[in-house]
C-alpha atoms as a PDB file:
ATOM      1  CA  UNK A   1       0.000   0.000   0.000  1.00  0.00           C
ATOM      2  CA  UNK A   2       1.593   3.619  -0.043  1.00  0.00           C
ATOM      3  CA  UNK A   3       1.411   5.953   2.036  1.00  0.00           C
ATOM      4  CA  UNK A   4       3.555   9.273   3.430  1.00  0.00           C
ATOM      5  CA  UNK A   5       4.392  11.236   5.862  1.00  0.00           C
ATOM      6  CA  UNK A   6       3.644  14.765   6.022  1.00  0.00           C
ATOM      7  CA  UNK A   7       5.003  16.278   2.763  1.00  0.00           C
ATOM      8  CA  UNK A   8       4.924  13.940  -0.272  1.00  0.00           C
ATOM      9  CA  UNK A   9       3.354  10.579  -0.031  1.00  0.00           C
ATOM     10  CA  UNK A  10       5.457   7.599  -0.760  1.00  0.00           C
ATOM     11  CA  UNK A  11       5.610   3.629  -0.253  1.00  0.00           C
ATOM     12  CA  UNK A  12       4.873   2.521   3.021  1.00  0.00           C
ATOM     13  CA  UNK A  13       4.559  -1.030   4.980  1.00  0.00           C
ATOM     14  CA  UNK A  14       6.105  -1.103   7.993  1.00  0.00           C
ATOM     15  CA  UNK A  15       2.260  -0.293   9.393  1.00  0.00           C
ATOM     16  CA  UNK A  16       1.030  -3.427   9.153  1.00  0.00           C
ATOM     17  CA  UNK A  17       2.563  -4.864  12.365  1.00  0.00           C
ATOM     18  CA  UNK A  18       0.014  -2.645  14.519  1.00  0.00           C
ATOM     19  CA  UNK A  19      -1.907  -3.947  16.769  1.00  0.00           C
ATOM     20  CA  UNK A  20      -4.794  -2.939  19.182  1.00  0.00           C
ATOM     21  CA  UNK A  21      -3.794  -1.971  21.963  1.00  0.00           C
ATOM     22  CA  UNK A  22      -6.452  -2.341  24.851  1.00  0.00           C
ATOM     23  CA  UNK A  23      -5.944  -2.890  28.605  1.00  0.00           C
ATOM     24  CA  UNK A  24      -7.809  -4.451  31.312  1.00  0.00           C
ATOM     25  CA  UNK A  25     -10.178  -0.777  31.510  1.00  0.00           C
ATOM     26  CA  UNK A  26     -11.222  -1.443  27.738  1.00  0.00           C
ATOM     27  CA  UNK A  27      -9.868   0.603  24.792  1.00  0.00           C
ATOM     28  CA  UNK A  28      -6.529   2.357  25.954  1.00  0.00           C
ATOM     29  CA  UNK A  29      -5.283   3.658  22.279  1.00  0.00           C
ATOM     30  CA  UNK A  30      -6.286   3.595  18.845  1.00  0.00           C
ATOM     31  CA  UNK A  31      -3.875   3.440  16.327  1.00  0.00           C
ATOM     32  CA  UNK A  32      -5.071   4.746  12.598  1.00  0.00           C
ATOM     33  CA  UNK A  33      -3.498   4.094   9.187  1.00  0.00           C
ATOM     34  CA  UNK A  34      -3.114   7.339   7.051  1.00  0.00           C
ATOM     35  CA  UNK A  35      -2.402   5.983   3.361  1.00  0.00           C
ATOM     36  CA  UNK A  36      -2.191   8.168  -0.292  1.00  0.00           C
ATOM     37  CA  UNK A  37      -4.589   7.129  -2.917  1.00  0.00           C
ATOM     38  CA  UNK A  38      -2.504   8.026  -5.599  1.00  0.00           C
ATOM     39  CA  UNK A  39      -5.430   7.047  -8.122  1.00  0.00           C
ATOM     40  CA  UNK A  40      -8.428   9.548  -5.997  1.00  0.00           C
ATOM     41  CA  UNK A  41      -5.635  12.074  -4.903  1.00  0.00           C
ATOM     42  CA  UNK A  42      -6.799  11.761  -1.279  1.00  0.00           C
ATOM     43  CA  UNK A  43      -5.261  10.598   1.800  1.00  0.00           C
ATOM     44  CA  UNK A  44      -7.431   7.709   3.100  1.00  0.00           C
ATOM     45  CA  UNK A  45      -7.576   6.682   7.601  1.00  0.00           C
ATOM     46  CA  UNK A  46      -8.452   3.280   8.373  1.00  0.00           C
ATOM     47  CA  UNK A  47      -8.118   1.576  11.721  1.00  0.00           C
ATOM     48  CA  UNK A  48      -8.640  -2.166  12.889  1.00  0.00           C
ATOM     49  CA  UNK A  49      -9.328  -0.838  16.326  1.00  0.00           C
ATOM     50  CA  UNK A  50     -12.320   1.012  15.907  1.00  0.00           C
ATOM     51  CA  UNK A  51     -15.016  -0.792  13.501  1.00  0.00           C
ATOM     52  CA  UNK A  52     -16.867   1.971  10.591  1.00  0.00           C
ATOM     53  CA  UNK A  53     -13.396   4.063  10.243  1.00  0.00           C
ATOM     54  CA  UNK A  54     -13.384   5.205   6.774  1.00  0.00           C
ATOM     55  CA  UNK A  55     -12.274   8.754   6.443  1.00  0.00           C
ATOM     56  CA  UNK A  56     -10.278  10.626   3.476  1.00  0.00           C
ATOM     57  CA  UNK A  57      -8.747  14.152   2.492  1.00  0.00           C
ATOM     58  CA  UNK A  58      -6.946  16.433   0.401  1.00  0.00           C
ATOM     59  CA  UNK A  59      -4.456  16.956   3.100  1.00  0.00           C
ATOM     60  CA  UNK A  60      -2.585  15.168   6.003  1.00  0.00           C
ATOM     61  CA  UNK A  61      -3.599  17.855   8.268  1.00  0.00           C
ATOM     62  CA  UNK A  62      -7.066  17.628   7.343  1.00  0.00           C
ATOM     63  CA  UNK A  63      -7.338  13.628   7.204  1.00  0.00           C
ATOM     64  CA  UNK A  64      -6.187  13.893  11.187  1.00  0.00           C
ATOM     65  CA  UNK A  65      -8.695  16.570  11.830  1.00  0.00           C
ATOM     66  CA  UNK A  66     -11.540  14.327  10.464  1.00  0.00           C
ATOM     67  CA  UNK A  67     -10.237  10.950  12.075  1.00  0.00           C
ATOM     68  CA  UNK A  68     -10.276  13.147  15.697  1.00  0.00           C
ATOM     69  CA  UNK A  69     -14.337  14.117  15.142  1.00  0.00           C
ATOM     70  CA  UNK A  70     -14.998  10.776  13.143  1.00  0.00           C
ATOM     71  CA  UNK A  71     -13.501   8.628  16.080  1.00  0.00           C
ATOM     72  CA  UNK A  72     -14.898  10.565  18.962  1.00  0.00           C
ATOM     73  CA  UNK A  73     -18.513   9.572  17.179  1.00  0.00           C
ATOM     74  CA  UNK A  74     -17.642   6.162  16.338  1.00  0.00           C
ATOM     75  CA  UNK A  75     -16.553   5.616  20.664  1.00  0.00           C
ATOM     76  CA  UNK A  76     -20.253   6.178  21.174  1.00  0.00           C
ATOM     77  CA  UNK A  77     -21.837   4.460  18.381  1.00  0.00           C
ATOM     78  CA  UNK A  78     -19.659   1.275  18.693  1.00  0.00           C
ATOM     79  CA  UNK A  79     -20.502   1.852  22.673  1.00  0.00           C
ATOM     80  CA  UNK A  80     -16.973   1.326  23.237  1.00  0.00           C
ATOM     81  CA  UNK A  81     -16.267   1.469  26.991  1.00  0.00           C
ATOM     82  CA  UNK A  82     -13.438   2.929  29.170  1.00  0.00           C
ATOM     83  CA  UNK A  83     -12.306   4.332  32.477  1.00  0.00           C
ATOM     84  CA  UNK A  84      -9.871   6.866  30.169  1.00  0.00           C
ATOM     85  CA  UNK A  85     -10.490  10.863  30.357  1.00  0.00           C
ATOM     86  CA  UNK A  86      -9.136  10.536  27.133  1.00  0.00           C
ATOM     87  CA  UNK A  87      -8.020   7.640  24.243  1.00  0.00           C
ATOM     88  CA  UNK A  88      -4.926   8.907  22.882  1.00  0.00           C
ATOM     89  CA  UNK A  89      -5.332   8.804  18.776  1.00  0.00           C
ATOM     90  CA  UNK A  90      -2.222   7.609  16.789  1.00  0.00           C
ATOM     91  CA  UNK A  91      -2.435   8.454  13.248  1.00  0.00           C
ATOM     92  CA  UNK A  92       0.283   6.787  11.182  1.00  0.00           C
ATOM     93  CA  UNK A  93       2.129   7.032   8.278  1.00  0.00           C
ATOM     94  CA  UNK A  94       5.362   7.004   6.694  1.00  0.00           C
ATOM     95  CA  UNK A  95       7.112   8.912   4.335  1.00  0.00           C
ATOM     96  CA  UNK A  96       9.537   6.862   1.777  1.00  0.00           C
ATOM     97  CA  UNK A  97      12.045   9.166  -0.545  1.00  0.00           C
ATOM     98  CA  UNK A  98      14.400   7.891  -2.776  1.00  0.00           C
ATOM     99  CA  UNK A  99      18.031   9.283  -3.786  1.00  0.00           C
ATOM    100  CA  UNK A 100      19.320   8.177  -7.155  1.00  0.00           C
ATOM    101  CA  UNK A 101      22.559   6.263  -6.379  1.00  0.00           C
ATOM    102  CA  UNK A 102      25.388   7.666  -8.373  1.00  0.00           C
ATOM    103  CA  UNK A 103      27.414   4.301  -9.033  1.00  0.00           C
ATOM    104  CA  UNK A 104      23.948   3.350 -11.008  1.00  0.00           C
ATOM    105  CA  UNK A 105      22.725   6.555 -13.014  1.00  0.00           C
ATOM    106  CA  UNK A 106      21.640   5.894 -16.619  1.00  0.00           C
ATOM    107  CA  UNK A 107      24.974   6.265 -18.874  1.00  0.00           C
ATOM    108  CA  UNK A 108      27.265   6.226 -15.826  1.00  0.00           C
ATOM    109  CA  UNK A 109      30.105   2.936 -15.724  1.00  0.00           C
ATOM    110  CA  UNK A 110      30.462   0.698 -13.122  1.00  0.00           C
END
């Protein structure tokens, strides 16, 4: 899948490896997956911690904006329960550049 950081999206898998993280009070973090859909020009937020998270935006800035309000509706709806003032939101991505080696540039020897 790709995904970026916040400048220019770029490839990105070392996400997959998440995992809820709860504790013995219920729901103690949520961790969200901010990806580029280089095809719709968005950035798209999905989460396996939180069930109906679908959320997507021009921007990175704006994507975490609407995960915050989307996610503070979804607690209710999916009546998910904890002694937490607050559940910390973790919105990840990663942001992959490339450098063009210079042993291996077109028409260079070696």
């Amino acid at each position: 899948w790709d995904g970026g950081g916040w400048g220019r999206p770029g490839a990105c898998d070392g996400l997959a490896a998440l995992e809820t993280r709860t504790s013995s009070m219920g729901v103690a973090s949520i961790f969200v997956r901010a990806t580029w859909d280089d095809e719709a020009q968005v950035w798209v937020a999905t989460s396996h911690d939180i069930d109906g998270l679908a959320v997507e935006a021009e921007t990175r800035e704006v994507l975490t904006e609407k995960v915050v309000a989307a996610v503070a509706d979804l607690i209710e709806l999916n009546g998910i329960d904890t002694d937490l003032p607050e559940i910390p939101i973790h919105v990840m991505s990663e942001d992959l550049r490339r450098v063009a080696n210079p042993h291996r540039v077109a028409g260079s020897r070696g």
